[in-house]
N, C-alpha and C. Protein backbone atom coordinates (compact mmCIF):
# COMPACT_ATOMS: atom_id res chain seq x y z
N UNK A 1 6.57 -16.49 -13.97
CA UNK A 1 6.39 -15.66 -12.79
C UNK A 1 5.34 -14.59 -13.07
N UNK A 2 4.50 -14.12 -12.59
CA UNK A 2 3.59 -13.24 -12.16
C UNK A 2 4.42 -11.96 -12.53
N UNK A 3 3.51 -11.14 -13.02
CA UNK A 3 4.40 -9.56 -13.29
C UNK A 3 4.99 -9.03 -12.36
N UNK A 4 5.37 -7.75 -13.28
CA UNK A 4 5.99 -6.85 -11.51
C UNK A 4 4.56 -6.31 -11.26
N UNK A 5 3.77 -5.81 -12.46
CA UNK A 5 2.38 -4.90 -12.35
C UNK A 5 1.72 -5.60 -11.34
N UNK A 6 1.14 -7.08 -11.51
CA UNK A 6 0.18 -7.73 -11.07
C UNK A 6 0.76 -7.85 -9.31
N UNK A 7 1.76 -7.79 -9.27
CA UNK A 7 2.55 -8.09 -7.89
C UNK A 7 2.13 -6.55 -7.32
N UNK A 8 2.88 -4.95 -7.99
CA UNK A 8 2.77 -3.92 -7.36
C UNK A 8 0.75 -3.71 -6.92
N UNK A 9 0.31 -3.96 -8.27
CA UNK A 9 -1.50 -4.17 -7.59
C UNK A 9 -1.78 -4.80 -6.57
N UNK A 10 -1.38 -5.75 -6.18
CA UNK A 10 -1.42 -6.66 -4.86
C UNK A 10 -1.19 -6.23 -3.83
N UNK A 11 0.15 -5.53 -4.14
CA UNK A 11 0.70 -4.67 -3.02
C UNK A 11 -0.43 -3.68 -2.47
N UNK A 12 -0.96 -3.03 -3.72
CA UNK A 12 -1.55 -1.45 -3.02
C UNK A 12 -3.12 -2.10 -2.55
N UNK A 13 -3.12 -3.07 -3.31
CA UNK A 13 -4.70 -3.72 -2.62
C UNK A 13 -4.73 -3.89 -1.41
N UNK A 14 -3.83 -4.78 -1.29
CA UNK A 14 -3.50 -5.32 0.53
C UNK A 14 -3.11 -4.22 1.58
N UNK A 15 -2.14 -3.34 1.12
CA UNK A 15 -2.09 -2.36 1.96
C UNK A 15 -2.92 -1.10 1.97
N UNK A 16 -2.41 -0.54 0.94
CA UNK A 16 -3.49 0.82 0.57
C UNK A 16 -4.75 0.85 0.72
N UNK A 17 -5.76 -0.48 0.13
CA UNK A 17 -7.01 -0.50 0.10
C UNK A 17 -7.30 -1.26 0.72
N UNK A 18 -6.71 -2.06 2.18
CA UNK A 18 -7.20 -2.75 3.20
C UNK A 18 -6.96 -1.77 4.46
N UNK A 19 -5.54 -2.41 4.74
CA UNK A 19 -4.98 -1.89 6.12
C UNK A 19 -4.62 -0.31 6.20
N UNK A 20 -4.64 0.57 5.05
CA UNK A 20 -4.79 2.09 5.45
C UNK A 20 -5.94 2.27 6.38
N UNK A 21 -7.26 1.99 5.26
CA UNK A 21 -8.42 2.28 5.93
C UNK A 21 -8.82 1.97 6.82
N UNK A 22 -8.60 0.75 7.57
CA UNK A 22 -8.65 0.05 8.87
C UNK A 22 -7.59 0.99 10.07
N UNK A 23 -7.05 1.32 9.57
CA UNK A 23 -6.02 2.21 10.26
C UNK A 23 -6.48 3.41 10.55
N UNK A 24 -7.10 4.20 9.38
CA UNK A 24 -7.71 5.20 9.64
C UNK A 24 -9.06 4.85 10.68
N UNK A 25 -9.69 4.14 10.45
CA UNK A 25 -10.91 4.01 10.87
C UNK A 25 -10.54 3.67 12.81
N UNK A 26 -9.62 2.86 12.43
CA UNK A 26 -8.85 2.40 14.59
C UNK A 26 -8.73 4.72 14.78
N UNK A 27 -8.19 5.05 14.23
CA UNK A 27 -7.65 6.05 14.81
C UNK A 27 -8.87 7.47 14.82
N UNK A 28 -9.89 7.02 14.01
CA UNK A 28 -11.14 7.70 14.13
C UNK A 28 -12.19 7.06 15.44
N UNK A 29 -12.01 6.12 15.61
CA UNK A 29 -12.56 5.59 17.30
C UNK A 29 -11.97 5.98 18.05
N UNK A 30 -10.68 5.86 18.45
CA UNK A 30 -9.84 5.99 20.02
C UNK A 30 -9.96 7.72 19.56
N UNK A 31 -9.38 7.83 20.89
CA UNK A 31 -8.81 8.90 20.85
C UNK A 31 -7.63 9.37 21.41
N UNK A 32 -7.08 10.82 21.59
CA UNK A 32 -5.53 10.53 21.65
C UNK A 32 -5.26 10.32 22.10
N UNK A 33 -5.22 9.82 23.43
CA UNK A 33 -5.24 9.54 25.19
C UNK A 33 -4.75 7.71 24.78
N UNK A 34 -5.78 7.34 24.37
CA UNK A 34 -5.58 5.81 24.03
C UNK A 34 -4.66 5.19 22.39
N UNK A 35 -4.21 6.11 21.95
CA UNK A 35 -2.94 6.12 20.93
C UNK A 35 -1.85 5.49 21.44
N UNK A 36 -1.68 6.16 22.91
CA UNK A 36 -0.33 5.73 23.10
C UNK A 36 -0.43 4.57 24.68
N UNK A 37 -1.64 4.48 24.82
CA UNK A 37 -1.88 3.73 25.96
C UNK A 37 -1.17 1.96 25.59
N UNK A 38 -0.99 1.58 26.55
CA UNK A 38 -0.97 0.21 26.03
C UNK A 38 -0.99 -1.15 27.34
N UNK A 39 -1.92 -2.31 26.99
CA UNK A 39 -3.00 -2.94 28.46
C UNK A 39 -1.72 -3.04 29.09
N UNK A 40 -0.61 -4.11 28.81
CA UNK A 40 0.57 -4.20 29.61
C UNK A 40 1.39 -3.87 28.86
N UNK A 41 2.71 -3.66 29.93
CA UNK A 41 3.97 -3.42 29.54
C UNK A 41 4.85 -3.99 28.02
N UNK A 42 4.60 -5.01 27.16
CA UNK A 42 5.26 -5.87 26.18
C UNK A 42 4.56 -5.64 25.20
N UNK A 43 3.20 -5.15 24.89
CA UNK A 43 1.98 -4.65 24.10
C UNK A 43 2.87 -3.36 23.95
N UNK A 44 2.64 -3.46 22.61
CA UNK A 44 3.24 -1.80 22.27
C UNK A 44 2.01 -0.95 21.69
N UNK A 45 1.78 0.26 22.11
CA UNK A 45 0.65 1.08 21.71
C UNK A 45 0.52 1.24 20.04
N UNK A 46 -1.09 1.95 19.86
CA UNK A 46 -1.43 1.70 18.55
C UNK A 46 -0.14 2.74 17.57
N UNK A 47 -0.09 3.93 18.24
CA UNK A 47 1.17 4.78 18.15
C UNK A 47 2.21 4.41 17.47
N UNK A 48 2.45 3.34 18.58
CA UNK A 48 4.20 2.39 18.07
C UNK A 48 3.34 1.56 16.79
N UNK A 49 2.91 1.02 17.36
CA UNK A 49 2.84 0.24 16.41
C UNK A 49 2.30 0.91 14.40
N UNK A 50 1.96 1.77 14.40
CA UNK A 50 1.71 2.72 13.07
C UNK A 50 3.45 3.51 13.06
N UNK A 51 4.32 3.67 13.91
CA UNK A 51 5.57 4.10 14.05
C UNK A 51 6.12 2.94 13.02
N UNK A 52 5.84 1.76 13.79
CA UNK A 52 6.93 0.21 13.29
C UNK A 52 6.53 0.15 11.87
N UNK A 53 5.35 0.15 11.55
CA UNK A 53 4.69 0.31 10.28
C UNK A 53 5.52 0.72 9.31
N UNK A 54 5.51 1.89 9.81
CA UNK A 54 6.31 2.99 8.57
C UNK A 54 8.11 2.59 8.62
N UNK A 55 8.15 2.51 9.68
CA UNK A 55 9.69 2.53 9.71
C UNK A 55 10.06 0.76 8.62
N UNK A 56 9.40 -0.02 8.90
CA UNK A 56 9.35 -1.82 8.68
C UNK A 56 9.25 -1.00 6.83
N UNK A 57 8.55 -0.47 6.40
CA UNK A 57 7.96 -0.56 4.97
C UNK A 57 9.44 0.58 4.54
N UNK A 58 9.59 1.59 5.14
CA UNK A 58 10.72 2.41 4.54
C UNK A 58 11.82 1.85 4.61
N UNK A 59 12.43 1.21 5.62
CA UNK A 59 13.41 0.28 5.63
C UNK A 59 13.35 -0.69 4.52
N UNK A 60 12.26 -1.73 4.49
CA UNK A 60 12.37 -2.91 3.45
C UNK A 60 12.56 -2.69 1.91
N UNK A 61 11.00 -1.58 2.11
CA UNK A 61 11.03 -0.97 0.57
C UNK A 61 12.28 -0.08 -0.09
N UNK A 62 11.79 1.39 0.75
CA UNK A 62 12.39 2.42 -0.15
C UNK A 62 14.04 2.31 0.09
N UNK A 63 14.77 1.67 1.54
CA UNK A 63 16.15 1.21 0.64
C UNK A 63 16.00 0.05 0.90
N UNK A 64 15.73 -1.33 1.12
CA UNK A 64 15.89 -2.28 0.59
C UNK A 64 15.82 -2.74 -0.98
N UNK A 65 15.24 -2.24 -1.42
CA UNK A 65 14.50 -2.25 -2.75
C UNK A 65 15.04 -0.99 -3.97
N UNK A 66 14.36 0.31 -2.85
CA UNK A 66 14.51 1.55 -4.07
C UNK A 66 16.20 2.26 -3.61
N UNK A 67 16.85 1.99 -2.86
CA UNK A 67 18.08 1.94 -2.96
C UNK A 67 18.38 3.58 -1.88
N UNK A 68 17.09 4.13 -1.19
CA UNK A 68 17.77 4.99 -0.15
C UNK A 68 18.47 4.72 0.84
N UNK A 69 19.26 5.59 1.71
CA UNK A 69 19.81 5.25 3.00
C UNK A 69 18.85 4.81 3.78
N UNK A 70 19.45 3.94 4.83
CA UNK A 70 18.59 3.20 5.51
C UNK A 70 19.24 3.81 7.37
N UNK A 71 18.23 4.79 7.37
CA UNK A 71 18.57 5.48 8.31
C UNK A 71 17.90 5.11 10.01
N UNK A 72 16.69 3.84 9.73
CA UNK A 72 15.85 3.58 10.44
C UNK A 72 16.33 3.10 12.01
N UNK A 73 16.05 3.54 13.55
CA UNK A 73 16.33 3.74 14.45
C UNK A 73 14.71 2.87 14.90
N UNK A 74 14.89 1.38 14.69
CA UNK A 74 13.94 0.32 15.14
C UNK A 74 13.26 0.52 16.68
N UNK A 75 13.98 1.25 17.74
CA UNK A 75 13.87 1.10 18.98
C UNK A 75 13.14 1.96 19.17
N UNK A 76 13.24 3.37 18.43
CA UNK A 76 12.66 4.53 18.72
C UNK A 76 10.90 4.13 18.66
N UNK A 77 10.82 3.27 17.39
CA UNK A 77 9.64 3.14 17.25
C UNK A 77 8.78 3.12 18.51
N UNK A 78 8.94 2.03 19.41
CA UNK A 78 8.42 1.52 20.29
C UNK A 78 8.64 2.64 22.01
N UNK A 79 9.03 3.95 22.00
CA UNK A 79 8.74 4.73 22.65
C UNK A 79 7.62 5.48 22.72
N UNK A 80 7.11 5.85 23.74
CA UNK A 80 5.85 6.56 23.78
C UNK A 80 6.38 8.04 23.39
N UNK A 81 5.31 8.89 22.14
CA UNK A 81 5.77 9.87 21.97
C UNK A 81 4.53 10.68 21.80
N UNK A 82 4.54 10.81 22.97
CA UNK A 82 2.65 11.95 23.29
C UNK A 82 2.86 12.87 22.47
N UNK A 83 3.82 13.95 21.98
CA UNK A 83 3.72 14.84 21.32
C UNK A 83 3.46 14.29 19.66
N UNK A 84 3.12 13.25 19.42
CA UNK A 84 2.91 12.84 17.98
C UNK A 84 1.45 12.86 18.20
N UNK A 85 0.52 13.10 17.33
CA UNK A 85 -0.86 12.89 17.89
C UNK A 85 -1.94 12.19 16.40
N UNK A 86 -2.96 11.82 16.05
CA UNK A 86 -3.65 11.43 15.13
C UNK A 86 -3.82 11.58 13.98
N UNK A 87 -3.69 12.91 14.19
CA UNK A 87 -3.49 13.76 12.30
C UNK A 87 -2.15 13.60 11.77
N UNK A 88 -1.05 13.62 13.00
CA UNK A 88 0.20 13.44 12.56
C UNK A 88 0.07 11.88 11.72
N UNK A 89 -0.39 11.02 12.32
CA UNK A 89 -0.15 9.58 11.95
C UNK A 89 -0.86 9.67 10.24
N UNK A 90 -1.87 10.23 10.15
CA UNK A 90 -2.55 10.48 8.95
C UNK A 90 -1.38 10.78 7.50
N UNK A 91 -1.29 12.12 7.94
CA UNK A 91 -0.08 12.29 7.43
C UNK A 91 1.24 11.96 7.17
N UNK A 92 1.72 10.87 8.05
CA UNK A 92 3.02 10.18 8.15
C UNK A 92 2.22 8.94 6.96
N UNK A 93 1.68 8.34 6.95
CA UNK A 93 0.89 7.10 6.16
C UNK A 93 0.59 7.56 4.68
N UNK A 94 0.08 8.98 4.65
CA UNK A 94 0.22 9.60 3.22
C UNK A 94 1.20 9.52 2.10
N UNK A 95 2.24 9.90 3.48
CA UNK A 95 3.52 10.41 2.79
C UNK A 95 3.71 9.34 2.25
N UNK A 96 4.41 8.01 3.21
CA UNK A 96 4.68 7.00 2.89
C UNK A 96 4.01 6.24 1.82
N UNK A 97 2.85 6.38 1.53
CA UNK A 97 1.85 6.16 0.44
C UNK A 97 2.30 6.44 -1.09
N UNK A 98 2.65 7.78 -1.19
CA UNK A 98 3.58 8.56 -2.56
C UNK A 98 4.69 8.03 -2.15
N UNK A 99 5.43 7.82 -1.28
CA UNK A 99 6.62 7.38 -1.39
C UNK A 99 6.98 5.99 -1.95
N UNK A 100 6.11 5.10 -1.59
CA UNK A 100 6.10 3.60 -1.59
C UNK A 100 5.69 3.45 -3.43
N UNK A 101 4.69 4.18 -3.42
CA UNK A 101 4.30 3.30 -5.04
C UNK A 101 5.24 4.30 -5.93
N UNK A 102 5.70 5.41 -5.75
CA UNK A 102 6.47 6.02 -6.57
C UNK A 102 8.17 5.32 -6.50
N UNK A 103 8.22 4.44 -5.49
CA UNK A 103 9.22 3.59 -5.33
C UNK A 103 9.09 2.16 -6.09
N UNK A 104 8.18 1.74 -5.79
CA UNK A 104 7.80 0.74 -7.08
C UNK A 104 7.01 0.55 -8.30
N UNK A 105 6.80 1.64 -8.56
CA UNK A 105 6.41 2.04 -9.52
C UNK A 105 7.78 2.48 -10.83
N UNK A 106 8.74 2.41 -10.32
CA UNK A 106 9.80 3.09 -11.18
C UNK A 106 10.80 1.42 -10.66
N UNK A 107 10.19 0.21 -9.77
CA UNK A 107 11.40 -0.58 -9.69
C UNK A 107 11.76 -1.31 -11.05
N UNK A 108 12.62 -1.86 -11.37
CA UNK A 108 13.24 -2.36 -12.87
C UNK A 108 12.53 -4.01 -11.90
N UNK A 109 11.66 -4.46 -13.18
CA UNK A 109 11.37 -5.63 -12.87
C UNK A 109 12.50 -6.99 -12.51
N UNK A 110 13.65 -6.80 -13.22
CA UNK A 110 14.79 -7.83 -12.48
C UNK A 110 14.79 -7.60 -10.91
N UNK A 111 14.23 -6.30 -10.01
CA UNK A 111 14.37 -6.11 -8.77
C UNK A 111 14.02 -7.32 -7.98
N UNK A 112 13.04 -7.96 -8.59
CA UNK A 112 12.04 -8.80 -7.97
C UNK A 112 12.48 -10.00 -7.54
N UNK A 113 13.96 -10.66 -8.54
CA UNK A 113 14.37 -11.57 -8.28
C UNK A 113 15.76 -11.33 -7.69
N UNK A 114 16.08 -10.19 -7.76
CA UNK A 114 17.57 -10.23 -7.36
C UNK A 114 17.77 -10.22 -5.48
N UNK A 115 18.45 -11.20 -5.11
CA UNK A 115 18.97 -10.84 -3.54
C UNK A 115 19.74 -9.96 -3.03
N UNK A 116 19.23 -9.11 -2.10
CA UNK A 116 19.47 -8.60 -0.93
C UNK A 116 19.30 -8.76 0.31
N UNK A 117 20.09 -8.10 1.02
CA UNK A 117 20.14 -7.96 2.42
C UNK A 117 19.60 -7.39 3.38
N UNK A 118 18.37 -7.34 4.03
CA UNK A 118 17.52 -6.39 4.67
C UNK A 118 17.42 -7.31 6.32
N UNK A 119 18.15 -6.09 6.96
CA UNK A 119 17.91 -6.65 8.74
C UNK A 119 18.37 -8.02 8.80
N UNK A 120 19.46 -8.43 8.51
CA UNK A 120 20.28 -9.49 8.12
C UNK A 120 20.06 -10.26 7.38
N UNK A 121 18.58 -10.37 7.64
CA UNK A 121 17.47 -11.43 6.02
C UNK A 121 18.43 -11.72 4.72
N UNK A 122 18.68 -12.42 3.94
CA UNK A 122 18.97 -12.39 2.39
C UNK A 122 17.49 -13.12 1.93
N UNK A 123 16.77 -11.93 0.97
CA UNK A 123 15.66 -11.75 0.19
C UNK A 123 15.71 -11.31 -1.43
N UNK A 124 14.94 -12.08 -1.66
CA UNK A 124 14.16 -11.57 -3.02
C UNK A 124 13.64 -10.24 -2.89
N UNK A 125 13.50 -9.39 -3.86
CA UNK A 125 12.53 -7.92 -4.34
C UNK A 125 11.15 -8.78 -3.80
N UNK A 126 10.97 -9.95 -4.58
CA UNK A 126 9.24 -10.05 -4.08
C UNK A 126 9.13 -10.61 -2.61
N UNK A 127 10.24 -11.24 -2.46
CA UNK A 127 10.01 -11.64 -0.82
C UNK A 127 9.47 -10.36 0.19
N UNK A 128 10.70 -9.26 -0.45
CA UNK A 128 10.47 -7.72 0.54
C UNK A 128 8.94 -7.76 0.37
N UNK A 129 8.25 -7.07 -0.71
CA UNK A 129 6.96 -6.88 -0.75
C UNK A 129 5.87 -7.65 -0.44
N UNK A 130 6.05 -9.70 -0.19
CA UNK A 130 5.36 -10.11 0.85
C UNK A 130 5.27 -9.43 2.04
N UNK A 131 6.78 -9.69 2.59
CA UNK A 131 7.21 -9.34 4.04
C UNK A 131 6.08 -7.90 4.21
N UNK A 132 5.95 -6.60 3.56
CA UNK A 132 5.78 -5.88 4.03
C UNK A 132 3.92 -6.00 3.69
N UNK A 133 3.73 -6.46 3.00
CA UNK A 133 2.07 -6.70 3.24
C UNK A 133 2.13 -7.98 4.55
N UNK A 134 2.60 -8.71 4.54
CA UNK A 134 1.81 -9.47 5.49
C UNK A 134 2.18 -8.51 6.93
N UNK A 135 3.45 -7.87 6.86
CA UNK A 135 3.84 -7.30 8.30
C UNK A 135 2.37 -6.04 8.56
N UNK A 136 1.94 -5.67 7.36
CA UNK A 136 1.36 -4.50 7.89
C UNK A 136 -0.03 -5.37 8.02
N UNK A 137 -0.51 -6.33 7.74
CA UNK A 137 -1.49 -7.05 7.78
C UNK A 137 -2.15 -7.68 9.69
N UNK A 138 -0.76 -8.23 9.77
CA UNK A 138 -0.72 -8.56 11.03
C UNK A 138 -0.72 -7.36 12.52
N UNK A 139 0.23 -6.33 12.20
CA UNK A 139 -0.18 -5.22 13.07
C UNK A 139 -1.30 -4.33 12.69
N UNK A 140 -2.20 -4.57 11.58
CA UNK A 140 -3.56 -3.86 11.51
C UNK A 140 -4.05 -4.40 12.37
N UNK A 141 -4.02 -5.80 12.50
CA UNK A 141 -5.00 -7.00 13.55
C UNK A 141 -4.53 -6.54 14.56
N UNK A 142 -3.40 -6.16 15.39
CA UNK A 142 -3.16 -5.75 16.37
C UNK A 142 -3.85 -4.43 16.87
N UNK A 143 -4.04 -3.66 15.67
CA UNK A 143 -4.53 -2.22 15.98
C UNK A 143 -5.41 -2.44 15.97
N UNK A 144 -6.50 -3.08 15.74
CA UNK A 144 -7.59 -3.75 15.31
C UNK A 144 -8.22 -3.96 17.34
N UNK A 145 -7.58 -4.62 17.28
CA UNK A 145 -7.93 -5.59 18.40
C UNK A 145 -7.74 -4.57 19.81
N UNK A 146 -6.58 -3.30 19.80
CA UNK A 146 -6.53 -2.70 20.89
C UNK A 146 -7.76 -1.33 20.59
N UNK A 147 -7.83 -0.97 19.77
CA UNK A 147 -9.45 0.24 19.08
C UNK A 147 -10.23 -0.80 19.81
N UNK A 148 -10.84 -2.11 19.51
CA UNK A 148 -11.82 -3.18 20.01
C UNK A 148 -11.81 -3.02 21.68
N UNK A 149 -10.63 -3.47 22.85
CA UNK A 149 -10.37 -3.57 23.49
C UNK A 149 -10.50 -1.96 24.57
N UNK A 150 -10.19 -1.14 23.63
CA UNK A 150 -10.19 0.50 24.70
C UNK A 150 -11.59 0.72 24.09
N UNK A 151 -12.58 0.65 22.80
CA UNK A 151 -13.29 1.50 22.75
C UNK A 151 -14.96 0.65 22.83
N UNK A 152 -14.59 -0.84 23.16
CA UNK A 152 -15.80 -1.51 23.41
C UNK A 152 -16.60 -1.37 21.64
N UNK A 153 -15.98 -1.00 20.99
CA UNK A 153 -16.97 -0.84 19.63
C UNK A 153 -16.51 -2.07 18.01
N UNK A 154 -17.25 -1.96 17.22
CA UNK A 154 -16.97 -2.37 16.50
C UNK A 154 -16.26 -1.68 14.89
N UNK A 155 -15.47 -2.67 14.58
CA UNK A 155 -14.98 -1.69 13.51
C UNK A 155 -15.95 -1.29 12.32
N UNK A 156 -16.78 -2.63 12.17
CA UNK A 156 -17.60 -2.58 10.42
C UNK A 156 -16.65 -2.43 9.34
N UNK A 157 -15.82 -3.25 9.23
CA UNK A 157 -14.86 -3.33 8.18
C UNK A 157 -15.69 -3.63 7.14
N UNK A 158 -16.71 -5.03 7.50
CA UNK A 158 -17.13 -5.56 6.18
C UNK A 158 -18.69 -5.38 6.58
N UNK A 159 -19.10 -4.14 6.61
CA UNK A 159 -20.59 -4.12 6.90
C UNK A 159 -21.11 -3.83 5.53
N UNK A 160 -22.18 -4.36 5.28
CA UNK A 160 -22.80 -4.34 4.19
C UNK A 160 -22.05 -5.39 3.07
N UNK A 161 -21.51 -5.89 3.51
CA UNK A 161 -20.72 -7.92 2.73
C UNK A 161 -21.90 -8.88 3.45
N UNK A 162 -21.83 -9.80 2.29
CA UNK A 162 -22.20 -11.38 2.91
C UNK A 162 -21.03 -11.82 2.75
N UNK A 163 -19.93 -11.90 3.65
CA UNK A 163 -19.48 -13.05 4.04
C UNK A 163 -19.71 -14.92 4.04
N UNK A 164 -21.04 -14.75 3.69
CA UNK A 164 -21.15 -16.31 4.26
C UNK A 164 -21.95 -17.05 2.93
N UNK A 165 -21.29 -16.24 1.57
CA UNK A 165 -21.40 -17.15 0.32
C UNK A 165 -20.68 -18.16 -0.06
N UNK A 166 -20.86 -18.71 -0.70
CA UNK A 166 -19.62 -20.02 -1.17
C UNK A 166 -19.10 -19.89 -2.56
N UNK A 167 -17.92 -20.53 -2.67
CA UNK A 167 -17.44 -20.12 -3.69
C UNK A 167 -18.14 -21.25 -4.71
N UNK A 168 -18.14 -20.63 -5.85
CA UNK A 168 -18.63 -21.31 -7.50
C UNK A 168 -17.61 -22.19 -7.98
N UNK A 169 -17.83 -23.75 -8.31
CA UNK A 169 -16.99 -24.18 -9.13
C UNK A 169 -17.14 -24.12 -10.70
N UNK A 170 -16.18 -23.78 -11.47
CA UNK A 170 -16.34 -23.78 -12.59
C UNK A 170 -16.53 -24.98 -13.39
């Protein structure tokens, strides 16, 4: 099996050093007006959706995993809450940032294989830490796509990449 190290690097690659910055960057285009907007009714705003974020990763991780109460109120997420505004979200993603790797950063590598119970799921430690990269992966694309959709612009995620090399066989 793959380390816990090589697994927690993966982790902060995919999230920390992908979908933060993409996050930051959606929330440096819109502005606050269009945070909480959303095209129809079943679309949940970029808002909620950086809400579900945090709540999905503190839930899975810090007690699925690092063993806090699991105090998380899933529904709330998805309310519009105008009084939360951009810098707040900044700061909520920080936190969670020290929280998350100082949570696996101290997990006992048996974590990885042992089962638990998260949102009725029975999971692996490494299943959780898929689950929560691909979950935050997929609602970046969402946030992605509504910044695209309200602000007519582009993100430039990968400006200044060639994309369109091929890979080397050895």
């Amino acid at each position: 099996m793959v380390s816990k190290r090589t697994i927690v690097e993966e982790f902060e690659r995919r999230v920390f050093e992908e979908s933060y910055p993409r996050i930051y960057k959606c929330l440096s285009i819109i502005d606050e007006q269009q945070l909480w907007n959303s095209p129809q009714g079943n679309i949940p705003s970029i808002g909620s959706l950086i809400l579900h974020l945090s709540g999905n990763a503190r839930q899975w991780i810090l007690s699925g995993l690092g063993g806090e109460r699991d105090n998380r109120n899933r529904n709330d997420e998805f309310l519009i809450h105008r009084n939360i505004r951009k810098a707040d979200f900044i700061f909520l993603l920080e936190n969670l940032k020290v929280q998350l790797k100082n949570c696996l950063k101290d997990l006992p590598d048996v974590q990885l294989e042992k089962v638990t119970e998260i949102q009725g799921f029975k999971v692996t430690g490494f299943s959780v830490i898929v689950h929560v990269i691909e979950h935050f992966s997929y609602h970046t694309g969402q946030i992605t796509t509504l910044t695209k959709l309200y602000t007519n612009q582009e993100t430039d995620y990968y400006s200044g990449l060639n994309l369109d090399t091929h890979n080397r066989l050895n």
